[in-house]
PDB file of N, CA and C in Angstrom:
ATOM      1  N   UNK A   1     114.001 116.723 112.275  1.00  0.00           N
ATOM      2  CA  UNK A   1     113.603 115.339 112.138  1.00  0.00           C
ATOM      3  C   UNK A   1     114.304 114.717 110.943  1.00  0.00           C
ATOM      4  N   UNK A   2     114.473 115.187 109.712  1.00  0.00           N
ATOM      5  CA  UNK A   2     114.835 114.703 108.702  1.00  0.00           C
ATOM      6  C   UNK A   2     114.736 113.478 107.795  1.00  0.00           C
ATOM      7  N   UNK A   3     114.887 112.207 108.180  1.00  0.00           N
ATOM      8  CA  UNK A   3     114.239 111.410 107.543  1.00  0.00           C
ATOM      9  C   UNK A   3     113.638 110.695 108.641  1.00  0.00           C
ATOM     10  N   UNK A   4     112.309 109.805 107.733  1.00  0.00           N
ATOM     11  CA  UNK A   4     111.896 108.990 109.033  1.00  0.00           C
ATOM     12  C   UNK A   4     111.358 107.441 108.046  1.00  0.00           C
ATOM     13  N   UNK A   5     111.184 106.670 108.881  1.00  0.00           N
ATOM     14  CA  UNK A   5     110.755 105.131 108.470  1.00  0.00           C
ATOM     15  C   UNK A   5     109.825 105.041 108.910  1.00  0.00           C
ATOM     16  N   UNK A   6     109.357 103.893 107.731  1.00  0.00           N
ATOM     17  CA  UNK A   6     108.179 103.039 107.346  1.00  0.00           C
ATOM     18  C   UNK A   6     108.366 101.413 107.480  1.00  0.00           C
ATOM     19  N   UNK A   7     108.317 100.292 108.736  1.00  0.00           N
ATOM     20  CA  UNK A   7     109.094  99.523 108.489  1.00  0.00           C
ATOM     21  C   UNK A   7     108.178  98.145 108.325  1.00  0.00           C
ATOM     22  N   UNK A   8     107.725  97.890 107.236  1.00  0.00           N
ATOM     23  CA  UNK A   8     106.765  96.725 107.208  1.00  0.00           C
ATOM     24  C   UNK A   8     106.942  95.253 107.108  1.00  0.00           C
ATOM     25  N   UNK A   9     107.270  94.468 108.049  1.00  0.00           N
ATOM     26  CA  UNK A   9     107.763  93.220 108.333  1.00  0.00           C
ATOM     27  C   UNK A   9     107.206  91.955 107.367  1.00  0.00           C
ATOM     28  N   UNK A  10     105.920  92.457 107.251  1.00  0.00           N
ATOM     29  CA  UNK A  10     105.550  90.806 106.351  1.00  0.00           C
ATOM     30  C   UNK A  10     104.146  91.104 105.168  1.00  0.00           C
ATOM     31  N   UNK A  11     104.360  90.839 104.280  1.00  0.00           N
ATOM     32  CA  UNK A  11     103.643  90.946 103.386  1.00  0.00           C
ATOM     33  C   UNK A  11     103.297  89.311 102.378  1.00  0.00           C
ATOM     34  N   UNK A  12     102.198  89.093 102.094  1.00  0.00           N
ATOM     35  CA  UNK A  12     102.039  88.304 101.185  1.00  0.00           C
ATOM     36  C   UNK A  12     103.009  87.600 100.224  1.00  0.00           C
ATOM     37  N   UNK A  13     103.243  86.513 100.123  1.00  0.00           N
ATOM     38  CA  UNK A  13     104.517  85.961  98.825  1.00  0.00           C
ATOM     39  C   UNK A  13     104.138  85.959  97.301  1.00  0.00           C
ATOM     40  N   UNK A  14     102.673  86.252  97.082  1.00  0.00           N
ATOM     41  CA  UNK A  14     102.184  86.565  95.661  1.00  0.00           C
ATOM     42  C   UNK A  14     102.294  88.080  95.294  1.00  0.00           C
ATOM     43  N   UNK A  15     102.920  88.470  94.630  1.00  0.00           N
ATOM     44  CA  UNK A  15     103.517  89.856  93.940  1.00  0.00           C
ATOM     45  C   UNK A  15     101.633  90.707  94.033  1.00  0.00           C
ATOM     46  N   UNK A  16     100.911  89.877  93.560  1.00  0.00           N
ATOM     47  CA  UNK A  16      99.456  90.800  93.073  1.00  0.00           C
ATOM     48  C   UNK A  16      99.245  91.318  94.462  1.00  0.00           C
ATOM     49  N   UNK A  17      99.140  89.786  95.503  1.00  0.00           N
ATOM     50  CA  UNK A  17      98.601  90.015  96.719  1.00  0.00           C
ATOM     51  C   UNK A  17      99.436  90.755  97.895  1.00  0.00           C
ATOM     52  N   UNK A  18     100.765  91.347  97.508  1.00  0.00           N
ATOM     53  CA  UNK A  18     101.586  92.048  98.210  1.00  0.00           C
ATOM     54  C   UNK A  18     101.136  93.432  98.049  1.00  0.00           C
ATOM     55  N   UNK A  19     101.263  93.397  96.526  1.00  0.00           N
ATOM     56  CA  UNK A  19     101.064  94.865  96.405  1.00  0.00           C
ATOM     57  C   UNK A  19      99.531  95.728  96.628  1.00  0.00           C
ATOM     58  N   UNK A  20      98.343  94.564  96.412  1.00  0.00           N
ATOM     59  CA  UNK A  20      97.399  95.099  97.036  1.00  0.00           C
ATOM     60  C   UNK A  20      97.416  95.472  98.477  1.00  0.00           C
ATOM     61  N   UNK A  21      98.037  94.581  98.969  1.00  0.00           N
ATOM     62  CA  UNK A  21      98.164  95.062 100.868  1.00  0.00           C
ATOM     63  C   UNK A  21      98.692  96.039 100.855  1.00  0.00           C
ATOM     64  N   UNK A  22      99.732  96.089 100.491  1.00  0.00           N
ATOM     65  CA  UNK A  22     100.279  97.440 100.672  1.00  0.00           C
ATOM     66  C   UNK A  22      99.620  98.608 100.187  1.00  0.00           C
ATOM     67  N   UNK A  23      98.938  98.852  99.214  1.00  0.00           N
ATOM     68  CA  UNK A  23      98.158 100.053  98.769  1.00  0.00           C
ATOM     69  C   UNK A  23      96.831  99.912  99.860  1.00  0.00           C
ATOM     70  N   UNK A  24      96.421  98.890 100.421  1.00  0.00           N
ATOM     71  CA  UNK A  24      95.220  98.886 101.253  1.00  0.00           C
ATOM     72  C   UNK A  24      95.379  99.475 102.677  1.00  0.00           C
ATOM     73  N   UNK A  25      96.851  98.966 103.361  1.00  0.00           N
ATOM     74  CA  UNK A  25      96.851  98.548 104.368  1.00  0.00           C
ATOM     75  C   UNK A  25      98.389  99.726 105.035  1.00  0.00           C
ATOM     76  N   UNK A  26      99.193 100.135 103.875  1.00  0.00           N
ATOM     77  CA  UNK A  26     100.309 100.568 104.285  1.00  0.00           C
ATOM     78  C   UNK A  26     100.541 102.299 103.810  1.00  0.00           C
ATOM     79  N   UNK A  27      99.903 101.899 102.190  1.00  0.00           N
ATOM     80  CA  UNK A  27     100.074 103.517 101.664  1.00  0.00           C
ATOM     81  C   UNK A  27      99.708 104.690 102.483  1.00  0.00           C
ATOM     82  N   UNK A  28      98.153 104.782 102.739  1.00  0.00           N
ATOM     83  CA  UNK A  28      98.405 106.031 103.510  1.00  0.00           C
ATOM     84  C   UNK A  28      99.590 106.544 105.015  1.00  0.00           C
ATOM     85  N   UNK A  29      99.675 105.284 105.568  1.00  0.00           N
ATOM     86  CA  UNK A  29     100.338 105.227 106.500  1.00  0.00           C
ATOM     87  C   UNK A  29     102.028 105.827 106.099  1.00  0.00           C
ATOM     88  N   UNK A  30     102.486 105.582 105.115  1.00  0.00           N
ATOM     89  CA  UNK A  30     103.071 105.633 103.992  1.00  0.00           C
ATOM     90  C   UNK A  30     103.218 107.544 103.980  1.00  0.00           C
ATOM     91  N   UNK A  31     101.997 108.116 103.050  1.00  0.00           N
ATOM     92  CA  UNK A  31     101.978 109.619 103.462  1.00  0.00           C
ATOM     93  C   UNK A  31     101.444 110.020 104.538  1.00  0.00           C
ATOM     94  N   UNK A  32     101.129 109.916 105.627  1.00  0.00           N
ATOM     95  CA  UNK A  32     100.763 110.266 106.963  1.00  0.00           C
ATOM     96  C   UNK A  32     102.417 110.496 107.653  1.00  0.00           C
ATOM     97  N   UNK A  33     103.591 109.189 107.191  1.00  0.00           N
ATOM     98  CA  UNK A  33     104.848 109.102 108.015  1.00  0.00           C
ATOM     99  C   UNK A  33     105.377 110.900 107.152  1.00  0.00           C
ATOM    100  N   UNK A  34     105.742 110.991 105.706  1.00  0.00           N
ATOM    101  CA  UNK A  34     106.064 111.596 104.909  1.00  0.00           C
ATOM    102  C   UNK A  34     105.381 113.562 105.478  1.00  0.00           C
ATOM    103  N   UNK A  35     104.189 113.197 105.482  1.00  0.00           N
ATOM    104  CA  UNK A  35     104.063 114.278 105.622  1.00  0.00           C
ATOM    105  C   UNK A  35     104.226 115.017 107.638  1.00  0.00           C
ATOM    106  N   UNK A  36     104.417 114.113 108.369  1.00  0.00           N
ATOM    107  CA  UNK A  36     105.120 114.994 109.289  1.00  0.00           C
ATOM    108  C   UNK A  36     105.576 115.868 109.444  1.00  0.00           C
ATOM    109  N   UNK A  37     105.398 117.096 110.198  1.00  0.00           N
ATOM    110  CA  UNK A  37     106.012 117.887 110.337  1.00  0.00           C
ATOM    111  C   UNK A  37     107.888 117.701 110.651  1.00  0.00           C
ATOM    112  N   UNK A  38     108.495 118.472 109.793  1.00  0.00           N
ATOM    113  CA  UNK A  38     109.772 117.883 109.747  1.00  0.00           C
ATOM    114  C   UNK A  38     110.582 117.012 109.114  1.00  0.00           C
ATOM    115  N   UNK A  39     109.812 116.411 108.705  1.00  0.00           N
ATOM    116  CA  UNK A  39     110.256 115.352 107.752  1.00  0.00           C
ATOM    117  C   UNK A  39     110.446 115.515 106.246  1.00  0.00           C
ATOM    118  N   UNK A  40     111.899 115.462 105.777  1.00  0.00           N
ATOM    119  CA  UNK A  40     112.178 116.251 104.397  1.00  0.00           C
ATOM    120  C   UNK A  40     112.205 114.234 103.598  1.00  0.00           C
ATOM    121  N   UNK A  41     112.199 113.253 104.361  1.00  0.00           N
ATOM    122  CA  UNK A  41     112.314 112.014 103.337  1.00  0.00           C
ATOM    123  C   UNK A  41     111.872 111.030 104.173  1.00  0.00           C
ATOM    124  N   UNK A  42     111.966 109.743 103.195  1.00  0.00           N
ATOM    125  CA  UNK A  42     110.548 108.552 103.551  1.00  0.00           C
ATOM    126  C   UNK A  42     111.621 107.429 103.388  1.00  0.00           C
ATOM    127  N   UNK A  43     111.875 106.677 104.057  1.00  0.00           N
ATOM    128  CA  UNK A  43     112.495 105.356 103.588  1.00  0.00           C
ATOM    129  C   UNK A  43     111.515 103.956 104.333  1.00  0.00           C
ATOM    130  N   UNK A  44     110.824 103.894 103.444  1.00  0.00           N
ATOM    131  CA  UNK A  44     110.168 102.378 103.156  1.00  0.00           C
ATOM    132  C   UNK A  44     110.650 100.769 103.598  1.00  0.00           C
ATOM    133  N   UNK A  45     111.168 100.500 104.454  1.00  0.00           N
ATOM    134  CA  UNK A  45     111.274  98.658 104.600  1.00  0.00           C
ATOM    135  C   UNK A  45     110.563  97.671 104.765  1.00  0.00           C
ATOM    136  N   UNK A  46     110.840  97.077 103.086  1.00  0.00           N
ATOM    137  CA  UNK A  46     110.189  96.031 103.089  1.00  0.00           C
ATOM    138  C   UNK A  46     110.788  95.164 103.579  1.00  0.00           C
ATOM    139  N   UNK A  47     110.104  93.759 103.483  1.00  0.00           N
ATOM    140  CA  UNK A  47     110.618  92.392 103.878  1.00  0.00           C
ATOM    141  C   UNK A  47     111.217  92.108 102.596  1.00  0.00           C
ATOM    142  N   UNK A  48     112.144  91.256 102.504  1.00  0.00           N
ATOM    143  CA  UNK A  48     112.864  90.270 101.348  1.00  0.00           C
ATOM    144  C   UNK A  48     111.852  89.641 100.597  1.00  0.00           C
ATOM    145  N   UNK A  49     111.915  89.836  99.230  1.00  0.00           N
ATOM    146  CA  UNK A  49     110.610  89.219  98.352  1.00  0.00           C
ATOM    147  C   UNK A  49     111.383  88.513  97.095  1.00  0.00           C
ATOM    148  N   UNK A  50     111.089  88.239  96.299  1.00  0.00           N
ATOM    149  CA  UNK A  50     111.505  87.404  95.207  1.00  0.00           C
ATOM    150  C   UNK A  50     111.091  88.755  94.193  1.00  0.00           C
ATOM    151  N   UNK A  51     111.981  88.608  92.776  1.00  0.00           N
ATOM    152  CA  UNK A  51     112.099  89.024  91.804  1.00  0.00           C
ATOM    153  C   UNK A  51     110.862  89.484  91.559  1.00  0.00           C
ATOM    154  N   UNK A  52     110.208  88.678  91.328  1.00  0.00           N
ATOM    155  CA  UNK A  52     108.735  89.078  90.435  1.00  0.00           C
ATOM    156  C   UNK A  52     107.759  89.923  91.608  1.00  0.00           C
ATOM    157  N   UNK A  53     108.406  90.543  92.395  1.00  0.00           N
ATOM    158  CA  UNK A  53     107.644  91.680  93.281  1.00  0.00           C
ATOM    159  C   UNK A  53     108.597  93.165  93.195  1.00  0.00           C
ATOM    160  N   UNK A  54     109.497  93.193  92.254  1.00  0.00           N
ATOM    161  CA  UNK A  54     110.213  94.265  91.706  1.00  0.00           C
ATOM    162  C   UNK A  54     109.416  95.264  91.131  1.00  0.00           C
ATOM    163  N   UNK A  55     108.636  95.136  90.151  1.00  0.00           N
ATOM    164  CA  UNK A  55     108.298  96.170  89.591  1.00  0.00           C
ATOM    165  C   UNK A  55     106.829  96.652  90.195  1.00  0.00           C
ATOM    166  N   UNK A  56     106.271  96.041  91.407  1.00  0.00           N
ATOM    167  CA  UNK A  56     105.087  96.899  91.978  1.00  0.00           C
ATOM    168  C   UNK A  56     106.081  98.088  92.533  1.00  0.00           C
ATOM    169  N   UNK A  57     107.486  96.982  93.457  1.00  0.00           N
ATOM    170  CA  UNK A  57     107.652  98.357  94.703  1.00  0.00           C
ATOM    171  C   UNK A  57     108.488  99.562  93.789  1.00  0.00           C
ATOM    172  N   UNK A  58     109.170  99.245  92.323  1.00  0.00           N
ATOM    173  CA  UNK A  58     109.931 100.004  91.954  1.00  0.00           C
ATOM    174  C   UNK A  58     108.377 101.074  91.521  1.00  0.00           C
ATOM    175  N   UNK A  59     107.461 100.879  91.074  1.00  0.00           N
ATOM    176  CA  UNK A  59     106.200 101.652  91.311  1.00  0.00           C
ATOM    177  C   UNK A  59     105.777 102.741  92.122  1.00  0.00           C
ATOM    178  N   UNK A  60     105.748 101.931  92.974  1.00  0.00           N
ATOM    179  CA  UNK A  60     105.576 102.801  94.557  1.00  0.00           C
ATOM    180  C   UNK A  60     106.698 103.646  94.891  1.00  0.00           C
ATOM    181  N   UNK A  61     107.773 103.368  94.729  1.00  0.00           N
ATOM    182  CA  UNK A  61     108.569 104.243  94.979  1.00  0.00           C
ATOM    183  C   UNK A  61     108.989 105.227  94.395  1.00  0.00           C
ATOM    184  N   UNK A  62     108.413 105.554  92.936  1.00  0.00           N
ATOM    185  CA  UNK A  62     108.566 106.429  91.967  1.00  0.00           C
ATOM    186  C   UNK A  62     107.891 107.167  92.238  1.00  0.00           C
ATOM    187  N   UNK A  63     106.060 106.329  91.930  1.00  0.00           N
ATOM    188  CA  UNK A  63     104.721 107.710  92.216  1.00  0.00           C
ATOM    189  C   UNK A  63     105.008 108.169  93.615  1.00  0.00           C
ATOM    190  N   UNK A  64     105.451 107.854  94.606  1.00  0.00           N
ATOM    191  CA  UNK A  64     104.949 108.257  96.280  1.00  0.00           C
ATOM    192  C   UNK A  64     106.404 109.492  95.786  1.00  0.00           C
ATOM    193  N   UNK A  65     107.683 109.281  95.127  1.00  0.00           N
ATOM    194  CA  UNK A  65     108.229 110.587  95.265  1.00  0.00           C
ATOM    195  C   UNK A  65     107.406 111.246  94.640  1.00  0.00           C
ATOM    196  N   UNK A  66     107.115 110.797  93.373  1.00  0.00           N
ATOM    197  CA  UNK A  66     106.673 112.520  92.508  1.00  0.00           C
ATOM    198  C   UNK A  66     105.497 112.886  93.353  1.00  0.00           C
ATOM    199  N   UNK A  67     104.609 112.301  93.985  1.00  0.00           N
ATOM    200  CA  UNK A  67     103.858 112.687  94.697  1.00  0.00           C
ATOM    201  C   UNK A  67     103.992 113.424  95.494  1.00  0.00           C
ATOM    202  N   UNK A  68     105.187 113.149  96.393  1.00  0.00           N
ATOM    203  CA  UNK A  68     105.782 113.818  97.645  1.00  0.00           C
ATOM    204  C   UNK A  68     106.292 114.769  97.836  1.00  0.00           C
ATOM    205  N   UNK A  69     107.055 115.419  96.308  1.00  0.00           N
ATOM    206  CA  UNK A  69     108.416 116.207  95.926  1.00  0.00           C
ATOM    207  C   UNK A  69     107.524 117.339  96.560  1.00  0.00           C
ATOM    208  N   UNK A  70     108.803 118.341  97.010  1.00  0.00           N
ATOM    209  CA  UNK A  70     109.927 118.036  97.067  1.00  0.00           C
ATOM    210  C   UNK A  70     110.625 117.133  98.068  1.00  0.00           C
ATOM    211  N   UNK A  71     110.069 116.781  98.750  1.00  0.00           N
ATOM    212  CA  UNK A  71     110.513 115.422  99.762  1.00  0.00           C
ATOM    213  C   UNK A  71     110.763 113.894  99.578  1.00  0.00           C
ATOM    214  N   UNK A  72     111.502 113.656  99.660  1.00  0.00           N
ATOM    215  CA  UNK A  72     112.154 112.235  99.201  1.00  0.00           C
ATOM    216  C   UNK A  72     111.919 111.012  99.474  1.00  0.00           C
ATOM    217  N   UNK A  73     111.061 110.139  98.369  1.00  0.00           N
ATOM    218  CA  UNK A  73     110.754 108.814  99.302  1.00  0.00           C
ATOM    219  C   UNK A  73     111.642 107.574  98.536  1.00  0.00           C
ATOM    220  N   UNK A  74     112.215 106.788  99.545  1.00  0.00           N
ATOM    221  CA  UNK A  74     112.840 105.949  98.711  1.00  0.00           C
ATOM    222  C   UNK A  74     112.533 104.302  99.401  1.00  0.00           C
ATOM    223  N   UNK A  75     112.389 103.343  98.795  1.00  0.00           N
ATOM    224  CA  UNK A  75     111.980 102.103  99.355  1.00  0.00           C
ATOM    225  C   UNK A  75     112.854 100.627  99.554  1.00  0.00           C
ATOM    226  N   UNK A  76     113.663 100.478 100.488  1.00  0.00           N
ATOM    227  CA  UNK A  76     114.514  99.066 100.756  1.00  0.00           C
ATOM    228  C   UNK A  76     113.861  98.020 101.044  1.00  0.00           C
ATOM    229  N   UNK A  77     114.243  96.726 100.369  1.00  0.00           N
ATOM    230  CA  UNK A  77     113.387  95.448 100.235  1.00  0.00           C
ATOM    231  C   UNK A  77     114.527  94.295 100.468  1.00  0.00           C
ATOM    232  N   UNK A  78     114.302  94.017 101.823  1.00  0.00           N
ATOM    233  CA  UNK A  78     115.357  92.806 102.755  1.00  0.00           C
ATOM    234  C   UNK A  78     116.654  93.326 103.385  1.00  0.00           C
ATOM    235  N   UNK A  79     117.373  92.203 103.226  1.00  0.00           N
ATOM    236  CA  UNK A  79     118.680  92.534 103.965  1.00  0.00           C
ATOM    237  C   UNK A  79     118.367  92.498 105.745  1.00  0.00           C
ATOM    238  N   UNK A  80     120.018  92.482 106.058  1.00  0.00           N
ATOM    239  CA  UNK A  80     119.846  92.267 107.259  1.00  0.00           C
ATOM    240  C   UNK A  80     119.921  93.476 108.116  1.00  0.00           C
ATOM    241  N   UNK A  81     119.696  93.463 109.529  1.00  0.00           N
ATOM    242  CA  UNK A  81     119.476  94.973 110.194  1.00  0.00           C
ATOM    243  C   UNK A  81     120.900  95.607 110.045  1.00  0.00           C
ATOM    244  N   UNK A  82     122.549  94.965 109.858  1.00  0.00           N
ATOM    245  CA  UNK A  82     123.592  95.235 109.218  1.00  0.00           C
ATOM    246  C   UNK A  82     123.473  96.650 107.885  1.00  0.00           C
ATOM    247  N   UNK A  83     122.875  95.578 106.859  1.00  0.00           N
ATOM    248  CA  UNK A  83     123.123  96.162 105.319  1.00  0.00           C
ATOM    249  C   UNK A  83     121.374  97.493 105.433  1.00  0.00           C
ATOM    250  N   UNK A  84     120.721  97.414 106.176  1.00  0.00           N
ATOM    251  CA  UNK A  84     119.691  98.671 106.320  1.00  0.00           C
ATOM    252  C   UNK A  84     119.814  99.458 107.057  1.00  0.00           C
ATOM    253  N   UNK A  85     120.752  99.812 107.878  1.00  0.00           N
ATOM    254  CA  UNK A  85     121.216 100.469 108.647  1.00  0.00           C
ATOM    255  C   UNK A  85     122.161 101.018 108.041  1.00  0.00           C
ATOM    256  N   UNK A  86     122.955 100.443 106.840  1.00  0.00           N
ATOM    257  CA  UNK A  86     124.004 101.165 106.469  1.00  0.00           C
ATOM    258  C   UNK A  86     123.249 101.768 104.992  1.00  0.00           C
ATOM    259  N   UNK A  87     122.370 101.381 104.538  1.00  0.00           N
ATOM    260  CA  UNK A  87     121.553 101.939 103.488  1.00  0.00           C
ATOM    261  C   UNK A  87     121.007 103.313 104.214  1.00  0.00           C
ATOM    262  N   UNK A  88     120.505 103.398 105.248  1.00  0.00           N
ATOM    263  CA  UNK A  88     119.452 104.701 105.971  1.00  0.00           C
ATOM    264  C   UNK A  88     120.188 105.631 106.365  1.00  0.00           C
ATOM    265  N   UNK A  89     121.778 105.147 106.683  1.00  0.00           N
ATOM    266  CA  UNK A  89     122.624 106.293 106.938  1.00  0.00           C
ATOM    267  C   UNK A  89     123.146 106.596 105.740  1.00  0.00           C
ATOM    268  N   UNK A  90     123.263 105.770 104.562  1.00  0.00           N
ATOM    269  CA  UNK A  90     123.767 106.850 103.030  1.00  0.00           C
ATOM    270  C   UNK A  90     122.886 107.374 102.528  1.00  0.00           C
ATOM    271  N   UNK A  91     121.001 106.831 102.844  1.00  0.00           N
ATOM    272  CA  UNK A  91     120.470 108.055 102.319  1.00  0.00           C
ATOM    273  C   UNK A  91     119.520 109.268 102.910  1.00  0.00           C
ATOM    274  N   UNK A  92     120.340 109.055 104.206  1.00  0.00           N
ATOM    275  CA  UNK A  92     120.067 110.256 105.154  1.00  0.00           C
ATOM    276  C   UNK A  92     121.019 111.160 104.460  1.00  0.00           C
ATOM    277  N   UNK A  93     122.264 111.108 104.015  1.00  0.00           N
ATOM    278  CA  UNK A  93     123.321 112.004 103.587  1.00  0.00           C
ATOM    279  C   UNK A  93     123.089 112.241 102.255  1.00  0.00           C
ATOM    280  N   UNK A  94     122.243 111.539 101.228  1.00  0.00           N
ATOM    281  CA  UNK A  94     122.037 111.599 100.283  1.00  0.00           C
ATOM    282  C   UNK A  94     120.745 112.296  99.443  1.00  0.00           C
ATOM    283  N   UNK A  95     120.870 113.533  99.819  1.00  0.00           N
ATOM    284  CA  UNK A  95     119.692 114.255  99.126  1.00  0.00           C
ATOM    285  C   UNK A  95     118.852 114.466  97.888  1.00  0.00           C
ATOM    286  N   UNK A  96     119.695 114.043  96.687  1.00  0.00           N
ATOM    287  CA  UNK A  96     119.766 113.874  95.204  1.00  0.00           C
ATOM    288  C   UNK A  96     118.968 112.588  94.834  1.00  0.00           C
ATOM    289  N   UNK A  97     118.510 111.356  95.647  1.00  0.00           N
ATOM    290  CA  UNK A  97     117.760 110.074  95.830  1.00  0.00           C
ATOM    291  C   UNK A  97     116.781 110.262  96.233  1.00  0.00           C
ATOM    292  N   UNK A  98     115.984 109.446  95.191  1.00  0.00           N
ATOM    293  CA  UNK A  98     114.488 109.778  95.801  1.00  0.00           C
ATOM    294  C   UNK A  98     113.727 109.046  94.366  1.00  0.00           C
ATOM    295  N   UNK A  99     112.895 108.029  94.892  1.00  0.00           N
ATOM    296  CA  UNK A  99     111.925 107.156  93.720  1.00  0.00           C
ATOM    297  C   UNK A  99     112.680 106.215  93.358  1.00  0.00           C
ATOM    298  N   UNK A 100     113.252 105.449  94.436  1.00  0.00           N
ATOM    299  CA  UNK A 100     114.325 104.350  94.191  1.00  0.00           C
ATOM    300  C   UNK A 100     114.122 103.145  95.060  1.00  0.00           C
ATOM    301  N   UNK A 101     113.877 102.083  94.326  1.00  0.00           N
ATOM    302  CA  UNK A 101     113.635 100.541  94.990  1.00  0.00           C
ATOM    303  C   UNK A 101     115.338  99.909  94.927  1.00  0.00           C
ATOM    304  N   UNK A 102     115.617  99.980  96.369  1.00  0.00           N
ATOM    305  CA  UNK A 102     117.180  99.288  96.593  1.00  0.00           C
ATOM    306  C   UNK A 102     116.938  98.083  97.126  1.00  0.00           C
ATOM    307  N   UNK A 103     116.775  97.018  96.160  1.00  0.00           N
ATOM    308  CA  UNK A 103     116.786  95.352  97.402  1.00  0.00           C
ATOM    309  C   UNK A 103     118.106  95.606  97.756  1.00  0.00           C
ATOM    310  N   UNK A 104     117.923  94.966  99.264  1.00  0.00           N
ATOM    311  CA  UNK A 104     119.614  94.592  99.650  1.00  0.00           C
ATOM    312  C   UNK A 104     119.928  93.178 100.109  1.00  0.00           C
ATOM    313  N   UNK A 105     120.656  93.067 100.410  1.00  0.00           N
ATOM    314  CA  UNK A 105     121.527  91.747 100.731  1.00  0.00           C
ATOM    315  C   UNK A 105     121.846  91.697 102.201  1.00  0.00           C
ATOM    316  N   UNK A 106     121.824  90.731 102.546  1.00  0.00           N
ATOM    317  CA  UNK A 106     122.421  90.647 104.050  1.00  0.00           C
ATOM    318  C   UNK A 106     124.038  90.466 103.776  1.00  0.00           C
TER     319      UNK A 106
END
């Protein structure tokens, strides 16, 4: 299996009220994907958010690795199905990553 996704389309535009949903509504779902049988990593997609929602997901993506280790969770925030598709195939190949918030770009 090797890696698998988490792909969450829409979240709140207030940073407080994002990140509560997500710990309410997404986290376990979150380690339920992770701990699969088979599954050595976690890649997270968020929706495109503004700046000031940086440091919840760079959060989440730190504790859910150390949590996870040795299995790898890492979390992408926007971009187009282009630039996340080419993010999921470098860190399918990329084993050494892990507790990393990558916004991307379309």
């Amino acid at each position: 299996m090797g890696q698998v996704e988490l792909r969450i389309d829409c979240l709140p535009e207030v940073p407080l009220d994002a990140a509560a949903e997500f710990h309410r509504d997404w986290l376990g779902r979150a380690r339920e994907a992770i701990a699969t049988p088979g599954a050595d990593a976690l890649v997270i997609v968020l929706p495109v958010a503004a700046k000031d929602h940086d440091d919840w997901r760079r959060a989440i993506a730190r504790d859910l690795a150390r949590a996870c280790a040795p299995r790898r969770v890492n979390i992408l925030g926007g971009g187009d199905a282009a630039a996340i598709a080419a993010m999921l195939a470098y860190l399918g190949d990329a084993p050494g990553i892990t507790g990393q918030y990558l916004p991307l770009h379309d």
